[in-house]
N, C-alpha and C. Protein backbone atom coordinates (compact mmCIF):
# COMPACT_ATOMS: atom_id res chain seq x y z
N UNK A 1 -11.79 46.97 -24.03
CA UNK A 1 -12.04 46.54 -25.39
C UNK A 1 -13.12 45.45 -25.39
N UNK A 2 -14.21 45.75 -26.36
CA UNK A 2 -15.09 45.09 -26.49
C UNK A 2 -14.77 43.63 -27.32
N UNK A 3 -15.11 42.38 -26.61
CA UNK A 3 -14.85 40.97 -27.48
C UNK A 3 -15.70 40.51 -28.26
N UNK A 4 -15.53 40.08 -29.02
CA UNK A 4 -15.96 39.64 -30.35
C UNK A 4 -16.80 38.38 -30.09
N UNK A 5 -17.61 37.70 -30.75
CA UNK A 5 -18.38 36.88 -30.24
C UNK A 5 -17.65 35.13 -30.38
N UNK A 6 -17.62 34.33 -30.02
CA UNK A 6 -17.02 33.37 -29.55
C UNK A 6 -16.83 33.00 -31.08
N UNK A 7 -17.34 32.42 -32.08
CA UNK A 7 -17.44 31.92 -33.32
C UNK A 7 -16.20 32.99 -34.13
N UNK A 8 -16.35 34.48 -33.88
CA UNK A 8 -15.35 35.02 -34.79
C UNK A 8 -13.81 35.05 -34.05
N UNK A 9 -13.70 34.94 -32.87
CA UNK A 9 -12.58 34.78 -31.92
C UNK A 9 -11.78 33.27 -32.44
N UNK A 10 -12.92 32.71 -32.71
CA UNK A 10 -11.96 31.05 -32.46
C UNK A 10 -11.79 30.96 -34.47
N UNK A 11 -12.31 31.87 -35.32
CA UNK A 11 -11.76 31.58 -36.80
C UNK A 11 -10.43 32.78 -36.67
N UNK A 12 -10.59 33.67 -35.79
CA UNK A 12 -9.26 34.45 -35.99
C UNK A 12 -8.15 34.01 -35.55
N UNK A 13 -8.57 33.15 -34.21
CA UNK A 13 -7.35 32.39 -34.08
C UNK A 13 -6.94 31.34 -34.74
N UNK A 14 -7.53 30.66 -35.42
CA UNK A 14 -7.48 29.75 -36.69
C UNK A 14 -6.27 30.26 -37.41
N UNK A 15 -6.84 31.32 -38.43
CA UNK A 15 -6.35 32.18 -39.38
C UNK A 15 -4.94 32.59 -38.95
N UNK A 16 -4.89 33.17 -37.29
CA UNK A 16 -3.69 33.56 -37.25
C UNK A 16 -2.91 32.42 -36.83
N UNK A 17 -3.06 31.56 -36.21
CA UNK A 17 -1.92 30.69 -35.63
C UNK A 17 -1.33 29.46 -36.82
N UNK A 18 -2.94 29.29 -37.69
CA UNK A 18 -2.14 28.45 -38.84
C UNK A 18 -1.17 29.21 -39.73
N UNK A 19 -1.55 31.10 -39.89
CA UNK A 19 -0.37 31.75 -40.80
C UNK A 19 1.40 31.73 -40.11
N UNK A 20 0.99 31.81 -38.63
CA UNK A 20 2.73 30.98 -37.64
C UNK A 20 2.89 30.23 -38.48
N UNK A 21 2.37 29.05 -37.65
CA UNK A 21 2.91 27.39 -38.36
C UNK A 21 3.51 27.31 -39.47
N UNK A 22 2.46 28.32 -41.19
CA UNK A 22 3.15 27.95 -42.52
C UNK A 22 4.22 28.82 -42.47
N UNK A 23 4.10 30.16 -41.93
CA UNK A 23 5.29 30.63 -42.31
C UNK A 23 6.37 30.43 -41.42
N UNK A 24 6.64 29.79 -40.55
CA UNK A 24 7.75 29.21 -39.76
C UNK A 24 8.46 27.90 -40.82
N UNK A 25 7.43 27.44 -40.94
CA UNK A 25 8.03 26.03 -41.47
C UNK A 25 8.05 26.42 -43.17
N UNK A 26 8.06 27.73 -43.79
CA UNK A 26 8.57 27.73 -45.20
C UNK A 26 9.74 28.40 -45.25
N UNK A 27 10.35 29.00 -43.86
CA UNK A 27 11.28 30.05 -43.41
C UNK A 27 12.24 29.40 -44.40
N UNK A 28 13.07 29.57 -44.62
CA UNK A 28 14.60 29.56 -45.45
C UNK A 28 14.30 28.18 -46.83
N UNK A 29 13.38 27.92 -46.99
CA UNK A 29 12.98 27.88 -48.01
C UNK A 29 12.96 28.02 -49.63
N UNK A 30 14.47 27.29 -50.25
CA UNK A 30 14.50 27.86 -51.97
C UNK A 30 13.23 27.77 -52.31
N UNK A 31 13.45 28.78 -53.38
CA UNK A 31 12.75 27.70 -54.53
C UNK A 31 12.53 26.46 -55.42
N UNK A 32 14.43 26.25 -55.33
CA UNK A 32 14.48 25.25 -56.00
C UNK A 32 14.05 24.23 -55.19
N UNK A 33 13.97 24.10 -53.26
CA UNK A 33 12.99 23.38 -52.07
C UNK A 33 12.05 23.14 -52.27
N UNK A 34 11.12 24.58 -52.63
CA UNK A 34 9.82 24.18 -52.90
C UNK A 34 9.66 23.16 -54.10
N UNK A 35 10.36 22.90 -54.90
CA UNK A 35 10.22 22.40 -56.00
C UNK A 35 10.29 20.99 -56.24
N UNK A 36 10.65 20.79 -54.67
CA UNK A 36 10.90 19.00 -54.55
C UNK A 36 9.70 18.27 -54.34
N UNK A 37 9.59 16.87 -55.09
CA UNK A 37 8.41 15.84 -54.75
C UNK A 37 8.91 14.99 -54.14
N UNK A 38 8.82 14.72 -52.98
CA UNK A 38 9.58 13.70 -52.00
C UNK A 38 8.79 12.22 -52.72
N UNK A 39 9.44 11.28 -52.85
CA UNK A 39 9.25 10.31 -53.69
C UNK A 39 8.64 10.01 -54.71
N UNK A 40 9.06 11.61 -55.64
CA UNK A 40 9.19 10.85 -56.82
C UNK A 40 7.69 11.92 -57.47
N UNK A 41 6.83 11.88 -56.65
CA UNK A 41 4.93 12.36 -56.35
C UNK A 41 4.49 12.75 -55.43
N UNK A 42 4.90 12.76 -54.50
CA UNK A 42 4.28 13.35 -53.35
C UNK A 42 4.05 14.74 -53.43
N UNK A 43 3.42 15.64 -53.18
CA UNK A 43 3.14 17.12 -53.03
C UNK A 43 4.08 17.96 -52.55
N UNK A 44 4.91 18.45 -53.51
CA UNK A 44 6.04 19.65 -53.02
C UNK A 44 5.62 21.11 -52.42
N UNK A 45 6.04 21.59 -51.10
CA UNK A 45 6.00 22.27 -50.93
C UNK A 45 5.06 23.55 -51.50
N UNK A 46 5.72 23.98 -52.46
CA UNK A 46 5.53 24.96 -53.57
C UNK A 46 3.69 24.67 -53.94
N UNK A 47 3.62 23.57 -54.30
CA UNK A 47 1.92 23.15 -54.72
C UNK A 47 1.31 23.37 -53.16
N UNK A 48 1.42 23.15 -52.39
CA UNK A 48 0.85 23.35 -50.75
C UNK A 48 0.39 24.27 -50.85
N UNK A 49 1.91 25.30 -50.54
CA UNK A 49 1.50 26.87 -50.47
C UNK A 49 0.46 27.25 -50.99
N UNK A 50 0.93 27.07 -52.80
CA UNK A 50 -0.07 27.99 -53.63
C UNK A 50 -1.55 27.39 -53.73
N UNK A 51 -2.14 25.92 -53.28
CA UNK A 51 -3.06 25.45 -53.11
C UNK A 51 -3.71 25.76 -51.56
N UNK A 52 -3.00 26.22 -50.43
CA UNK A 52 -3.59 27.50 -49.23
C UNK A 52 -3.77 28.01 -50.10
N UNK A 53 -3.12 29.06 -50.70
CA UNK A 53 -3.70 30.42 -51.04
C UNK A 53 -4.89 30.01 -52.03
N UNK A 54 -4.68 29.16 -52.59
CA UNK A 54 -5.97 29.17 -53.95
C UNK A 54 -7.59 28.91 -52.67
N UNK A 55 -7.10 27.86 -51.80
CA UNK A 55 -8.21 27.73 -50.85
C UNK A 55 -8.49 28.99 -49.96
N UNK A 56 -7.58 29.87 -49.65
CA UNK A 56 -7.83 31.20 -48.89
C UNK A 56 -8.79 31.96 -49.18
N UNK A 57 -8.58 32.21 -51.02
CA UNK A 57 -9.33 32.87 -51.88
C UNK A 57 -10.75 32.74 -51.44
N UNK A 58 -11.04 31.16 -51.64
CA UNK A 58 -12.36 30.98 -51.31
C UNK A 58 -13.44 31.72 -50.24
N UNK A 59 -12.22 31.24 -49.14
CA UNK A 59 -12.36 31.67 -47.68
C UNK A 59 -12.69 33.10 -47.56
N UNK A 60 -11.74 34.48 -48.23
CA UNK A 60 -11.90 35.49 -48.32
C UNK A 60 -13.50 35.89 -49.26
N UNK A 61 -13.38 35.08 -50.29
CA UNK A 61 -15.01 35.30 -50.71
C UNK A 61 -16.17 34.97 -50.02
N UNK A 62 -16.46 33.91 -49.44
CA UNK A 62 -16.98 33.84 -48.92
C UNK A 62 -17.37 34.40 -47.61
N UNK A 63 -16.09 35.42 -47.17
CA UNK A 63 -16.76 36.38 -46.34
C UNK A 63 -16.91 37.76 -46.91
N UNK A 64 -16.63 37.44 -48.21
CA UNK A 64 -17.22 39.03 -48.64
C UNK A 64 -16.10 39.70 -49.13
N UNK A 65 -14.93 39.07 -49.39
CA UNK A 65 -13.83 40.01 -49.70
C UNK A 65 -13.09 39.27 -51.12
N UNK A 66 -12.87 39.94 -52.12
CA UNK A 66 -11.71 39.63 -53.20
C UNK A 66 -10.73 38.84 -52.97
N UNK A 67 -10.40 38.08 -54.03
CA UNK A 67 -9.36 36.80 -53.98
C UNK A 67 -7.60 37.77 -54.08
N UNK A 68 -7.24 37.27 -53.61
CA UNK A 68 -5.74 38.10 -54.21
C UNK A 68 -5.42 37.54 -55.61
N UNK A 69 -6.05 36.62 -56.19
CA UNK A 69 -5.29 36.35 -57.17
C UNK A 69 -6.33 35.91 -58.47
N UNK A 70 -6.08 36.01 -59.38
CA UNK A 70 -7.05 35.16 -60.44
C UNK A 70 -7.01 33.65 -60.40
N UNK A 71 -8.37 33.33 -60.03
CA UNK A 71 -8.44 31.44 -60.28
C UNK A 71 -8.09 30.48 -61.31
N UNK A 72 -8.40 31.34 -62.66
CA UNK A 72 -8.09 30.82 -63.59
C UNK A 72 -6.81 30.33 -64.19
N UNK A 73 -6.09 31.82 -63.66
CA UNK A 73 -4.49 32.15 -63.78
C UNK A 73 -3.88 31.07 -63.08
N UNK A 74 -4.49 30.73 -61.78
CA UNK A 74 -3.47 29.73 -60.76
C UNK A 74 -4.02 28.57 -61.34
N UNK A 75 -4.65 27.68 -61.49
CA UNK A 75 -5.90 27.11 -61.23
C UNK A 75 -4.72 25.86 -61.27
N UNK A 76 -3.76 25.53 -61.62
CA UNK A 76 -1.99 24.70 -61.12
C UNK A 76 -2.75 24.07 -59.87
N UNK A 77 -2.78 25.06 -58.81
CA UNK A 77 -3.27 24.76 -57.53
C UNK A 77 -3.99 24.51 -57.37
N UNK A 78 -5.43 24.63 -57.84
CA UNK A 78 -6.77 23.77 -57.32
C UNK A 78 -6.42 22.44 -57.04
N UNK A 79 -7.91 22.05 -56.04
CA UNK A 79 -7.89 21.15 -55.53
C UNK A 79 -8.10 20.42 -56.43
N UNK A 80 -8.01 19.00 -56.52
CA UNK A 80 -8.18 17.94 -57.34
C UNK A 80 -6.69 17.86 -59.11
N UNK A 81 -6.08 19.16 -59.08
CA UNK A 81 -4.96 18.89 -59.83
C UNK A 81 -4.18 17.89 -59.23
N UNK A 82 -3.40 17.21 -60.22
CA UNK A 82 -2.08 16.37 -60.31
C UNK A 82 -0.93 17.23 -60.36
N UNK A 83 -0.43 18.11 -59.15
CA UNK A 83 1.00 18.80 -59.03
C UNK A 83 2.12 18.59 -60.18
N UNK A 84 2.47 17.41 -60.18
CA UNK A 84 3.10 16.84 -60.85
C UNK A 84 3.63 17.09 -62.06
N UNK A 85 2.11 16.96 -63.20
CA UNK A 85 1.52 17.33 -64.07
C UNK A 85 1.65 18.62 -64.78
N UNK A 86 1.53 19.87 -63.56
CA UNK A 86 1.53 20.85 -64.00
C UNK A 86 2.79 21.78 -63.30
N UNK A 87 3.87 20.94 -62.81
CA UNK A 87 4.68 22.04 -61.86
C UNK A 87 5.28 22.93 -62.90
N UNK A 88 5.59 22.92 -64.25
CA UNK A 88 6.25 24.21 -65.16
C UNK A 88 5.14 25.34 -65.18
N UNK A 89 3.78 25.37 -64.64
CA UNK A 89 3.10 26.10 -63.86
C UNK A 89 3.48 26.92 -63.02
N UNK A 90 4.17 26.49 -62.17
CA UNK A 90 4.15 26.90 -60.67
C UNK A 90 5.19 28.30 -60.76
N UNK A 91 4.68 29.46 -59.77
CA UNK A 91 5.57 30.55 -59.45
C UNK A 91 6.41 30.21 -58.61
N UNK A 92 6.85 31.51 -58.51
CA UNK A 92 8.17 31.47 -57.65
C UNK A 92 7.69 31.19 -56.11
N UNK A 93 8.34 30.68 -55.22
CA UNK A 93 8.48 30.33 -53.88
C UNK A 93 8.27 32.33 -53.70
N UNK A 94 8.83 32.59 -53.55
CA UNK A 94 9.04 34.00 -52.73
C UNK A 94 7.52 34.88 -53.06
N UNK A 95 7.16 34.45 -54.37
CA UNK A 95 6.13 35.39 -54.89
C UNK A 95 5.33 34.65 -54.18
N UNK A 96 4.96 33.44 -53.87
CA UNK A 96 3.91 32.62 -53.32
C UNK A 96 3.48 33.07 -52.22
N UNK A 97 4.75 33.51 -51.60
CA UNK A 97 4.60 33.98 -49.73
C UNK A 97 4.51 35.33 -50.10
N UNK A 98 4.72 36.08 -50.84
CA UNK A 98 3.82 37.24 -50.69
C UNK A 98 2.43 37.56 -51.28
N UNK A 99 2.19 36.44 -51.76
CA UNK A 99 0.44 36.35 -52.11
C UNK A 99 0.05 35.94 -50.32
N UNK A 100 0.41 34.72 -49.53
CA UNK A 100 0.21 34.48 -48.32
C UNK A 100 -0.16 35.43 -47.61
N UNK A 101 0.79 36.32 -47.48
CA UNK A 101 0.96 37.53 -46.62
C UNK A 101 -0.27 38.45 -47.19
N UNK A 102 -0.35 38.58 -48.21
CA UNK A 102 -1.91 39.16 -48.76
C UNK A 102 -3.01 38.45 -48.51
N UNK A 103 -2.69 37.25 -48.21
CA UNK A 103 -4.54 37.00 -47.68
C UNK A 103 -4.38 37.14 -46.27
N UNK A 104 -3.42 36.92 -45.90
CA UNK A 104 -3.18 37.00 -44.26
C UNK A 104 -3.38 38.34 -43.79
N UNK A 105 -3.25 39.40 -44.71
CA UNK A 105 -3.71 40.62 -44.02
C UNK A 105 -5.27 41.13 -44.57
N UNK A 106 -5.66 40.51 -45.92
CA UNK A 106 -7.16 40.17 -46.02
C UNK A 106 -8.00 39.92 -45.13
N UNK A 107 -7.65 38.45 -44.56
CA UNK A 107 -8.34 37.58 -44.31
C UNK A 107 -8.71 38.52 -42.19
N UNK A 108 -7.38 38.59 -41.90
CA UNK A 108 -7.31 39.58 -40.76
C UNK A 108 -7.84 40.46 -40.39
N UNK A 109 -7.86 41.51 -41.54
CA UNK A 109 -8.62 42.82 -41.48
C UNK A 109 -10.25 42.85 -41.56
N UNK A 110 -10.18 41.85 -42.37
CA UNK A 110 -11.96 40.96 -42.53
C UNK A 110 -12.53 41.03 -41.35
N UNK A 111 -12.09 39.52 -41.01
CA UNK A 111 -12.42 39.00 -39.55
C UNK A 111 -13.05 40.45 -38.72
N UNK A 112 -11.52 40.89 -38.31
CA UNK A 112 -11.60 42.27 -37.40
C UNK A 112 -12.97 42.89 -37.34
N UNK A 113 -13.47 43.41 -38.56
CA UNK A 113 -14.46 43.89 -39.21
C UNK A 113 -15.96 43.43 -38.94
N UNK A 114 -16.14 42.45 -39.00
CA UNK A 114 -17.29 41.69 -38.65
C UNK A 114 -17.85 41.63 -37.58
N UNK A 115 -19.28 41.54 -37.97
CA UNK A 115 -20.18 41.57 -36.29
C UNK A 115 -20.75 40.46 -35.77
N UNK A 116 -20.97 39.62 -37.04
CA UNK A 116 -21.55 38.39 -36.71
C UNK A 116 -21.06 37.24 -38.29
N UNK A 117 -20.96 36.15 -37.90
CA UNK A 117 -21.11 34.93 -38.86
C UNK A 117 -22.26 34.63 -39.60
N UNK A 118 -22.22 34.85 -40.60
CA UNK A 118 -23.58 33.98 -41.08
C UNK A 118 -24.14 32.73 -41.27
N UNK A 119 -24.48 32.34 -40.51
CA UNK A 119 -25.08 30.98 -39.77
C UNK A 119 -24.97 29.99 -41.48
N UNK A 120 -25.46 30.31 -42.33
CA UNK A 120 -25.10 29.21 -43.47
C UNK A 120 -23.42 29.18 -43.67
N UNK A 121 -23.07 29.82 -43.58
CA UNK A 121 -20.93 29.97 -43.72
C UNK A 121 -20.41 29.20 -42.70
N UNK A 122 -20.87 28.94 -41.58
CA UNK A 122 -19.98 28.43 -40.37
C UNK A 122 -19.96 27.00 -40.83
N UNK A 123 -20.55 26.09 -41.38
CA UNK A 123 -19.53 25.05 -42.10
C UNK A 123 -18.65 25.34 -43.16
N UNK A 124 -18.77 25.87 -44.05
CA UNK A 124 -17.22 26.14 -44.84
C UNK A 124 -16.59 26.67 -43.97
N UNK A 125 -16.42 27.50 -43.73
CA UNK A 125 -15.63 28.00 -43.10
C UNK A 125 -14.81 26.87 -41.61
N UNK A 126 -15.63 26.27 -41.19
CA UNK A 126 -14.99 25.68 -40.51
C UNK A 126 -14.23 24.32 -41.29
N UNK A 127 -14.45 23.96 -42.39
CA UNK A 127 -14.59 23.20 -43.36
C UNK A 127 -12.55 23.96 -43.67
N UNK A 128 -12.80 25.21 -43.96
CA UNK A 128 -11.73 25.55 -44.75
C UNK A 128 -10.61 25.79 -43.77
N UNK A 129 -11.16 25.91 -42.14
CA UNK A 129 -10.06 25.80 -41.59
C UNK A 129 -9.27 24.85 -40.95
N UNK A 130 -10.14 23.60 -40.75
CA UNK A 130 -9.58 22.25 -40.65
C UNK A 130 -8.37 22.08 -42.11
N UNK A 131 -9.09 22.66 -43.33
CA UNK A 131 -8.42 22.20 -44.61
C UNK A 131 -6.65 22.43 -44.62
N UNK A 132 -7.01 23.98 -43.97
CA UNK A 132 -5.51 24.58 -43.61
C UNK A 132 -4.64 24.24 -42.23
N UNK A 133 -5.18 23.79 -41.58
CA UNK A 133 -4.29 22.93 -40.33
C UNK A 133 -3.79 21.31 -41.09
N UNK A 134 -4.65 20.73 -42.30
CA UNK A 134 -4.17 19.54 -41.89
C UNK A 134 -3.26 20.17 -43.12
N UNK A 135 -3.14 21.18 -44.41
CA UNK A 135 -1.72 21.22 -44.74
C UNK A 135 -0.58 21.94 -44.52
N UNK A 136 -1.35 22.46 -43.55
CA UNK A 136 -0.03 23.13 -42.92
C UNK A 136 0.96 22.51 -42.40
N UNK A 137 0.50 21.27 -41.54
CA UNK A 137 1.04 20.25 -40.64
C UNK A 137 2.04 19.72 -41.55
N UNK A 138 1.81 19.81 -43.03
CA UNK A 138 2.29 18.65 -44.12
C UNK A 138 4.10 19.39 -43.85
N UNK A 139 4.06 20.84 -43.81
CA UNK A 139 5.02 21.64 -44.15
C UNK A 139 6.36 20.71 -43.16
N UNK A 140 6.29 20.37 -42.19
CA UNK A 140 6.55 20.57 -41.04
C UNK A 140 7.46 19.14 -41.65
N UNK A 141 7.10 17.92 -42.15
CA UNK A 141 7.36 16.94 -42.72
C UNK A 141 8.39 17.38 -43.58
N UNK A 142 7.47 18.33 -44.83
CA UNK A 142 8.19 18.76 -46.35
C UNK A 142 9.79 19.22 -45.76
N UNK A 143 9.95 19.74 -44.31
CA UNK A 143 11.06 20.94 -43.90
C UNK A 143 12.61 19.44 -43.45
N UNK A 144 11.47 18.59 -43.23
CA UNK A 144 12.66 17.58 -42.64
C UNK A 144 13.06 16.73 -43.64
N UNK A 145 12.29 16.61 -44.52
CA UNK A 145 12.71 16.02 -45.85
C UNK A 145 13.86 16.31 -46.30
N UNK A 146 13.46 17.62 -46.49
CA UNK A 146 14.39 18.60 -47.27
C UNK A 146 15.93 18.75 -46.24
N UNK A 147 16.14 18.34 -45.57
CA UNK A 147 17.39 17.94 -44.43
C UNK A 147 17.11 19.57 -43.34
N UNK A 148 16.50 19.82 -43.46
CA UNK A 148 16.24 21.35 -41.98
C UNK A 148 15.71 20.99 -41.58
N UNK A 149 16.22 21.83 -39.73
CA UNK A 149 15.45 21.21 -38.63
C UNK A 149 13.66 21.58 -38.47
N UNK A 150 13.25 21.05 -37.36
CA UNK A 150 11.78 21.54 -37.77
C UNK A 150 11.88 22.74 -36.72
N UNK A 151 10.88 23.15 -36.49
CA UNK A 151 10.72 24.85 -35.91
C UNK A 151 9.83 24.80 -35.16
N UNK A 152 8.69 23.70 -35.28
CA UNK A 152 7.54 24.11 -34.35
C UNK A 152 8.14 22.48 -32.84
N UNK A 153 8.44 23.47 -31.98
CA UNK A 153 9.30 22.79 -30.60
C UNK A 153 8.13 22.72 -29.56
């Protein structure tokens, strides 16, 4: 099997090992979980998720592929909202992770696909995958809050 060139190897492993991490640490997961603001404001769960996926979107456009979702429709999740503000917004926990699972097999099948990076994209893109390690990491916190153990050992 022929390897892929170093730049698309190290965003697939990006893509796949940060989709582990979130979905380990949203495993058993209510909704009514996601729905918690640990003091009061802090970023619940639920806004995380659906703010990955709203940032995924990007990610998937910018390599050329459709958002799973309408921007406008979510837009709860963009960056720079007040969670807070808008959580009678927010979907369901379960529906959230199966939008996930749709960019995760997007974003996968993409990658796969490709022959080369386009030299102006390799900062977003690297841009968007730092974005998703540092909230993924958040989950891991959100899980012990919420009194469950953590998962990543």
């Amino acid at each position: 099997m022929e390897r892929k060139s170093n730049d698309i190897e190290i965003i697939k492993l990006q893509v796949v090992s940060n989709y582990k991490v979130i979905s380990m640490n949203i495993e058993g997961i209510s909704h009514e979980e996601s729905m918690i603001f640990p003091n009061g404001d802090a970023n619940c769960m639920n806004w995380i998720l659906g703010h990955l996926i709203y940032i995924r979107n990007a990610f998937l456009n910018i390599l050329g592929e459709e958002s799973v979702w309408d921007a406008e429709k979510f837009s709860c999740y963009n960056r720079g909202e007040i969670p807070l503000n808008r959580k009678d917004e927010f979907i369901d926990f379960e529906d959230l992770k199966s939008y996930l699972n749709k960019t995760q097999e997007k974003l996968e099948k993409k990658i796969d696909a490709l022959e080369k990076i386009n030299p102006e994209n390799i900062d977003d893109i690297a841009t968007l995958c730092l974005h998703e390690i540092y909230h993924s990491g958040q989950f891991g916190y959100l899980r012990r809050i919420l009194g469950k153990p953590g998962v990543i050992k």
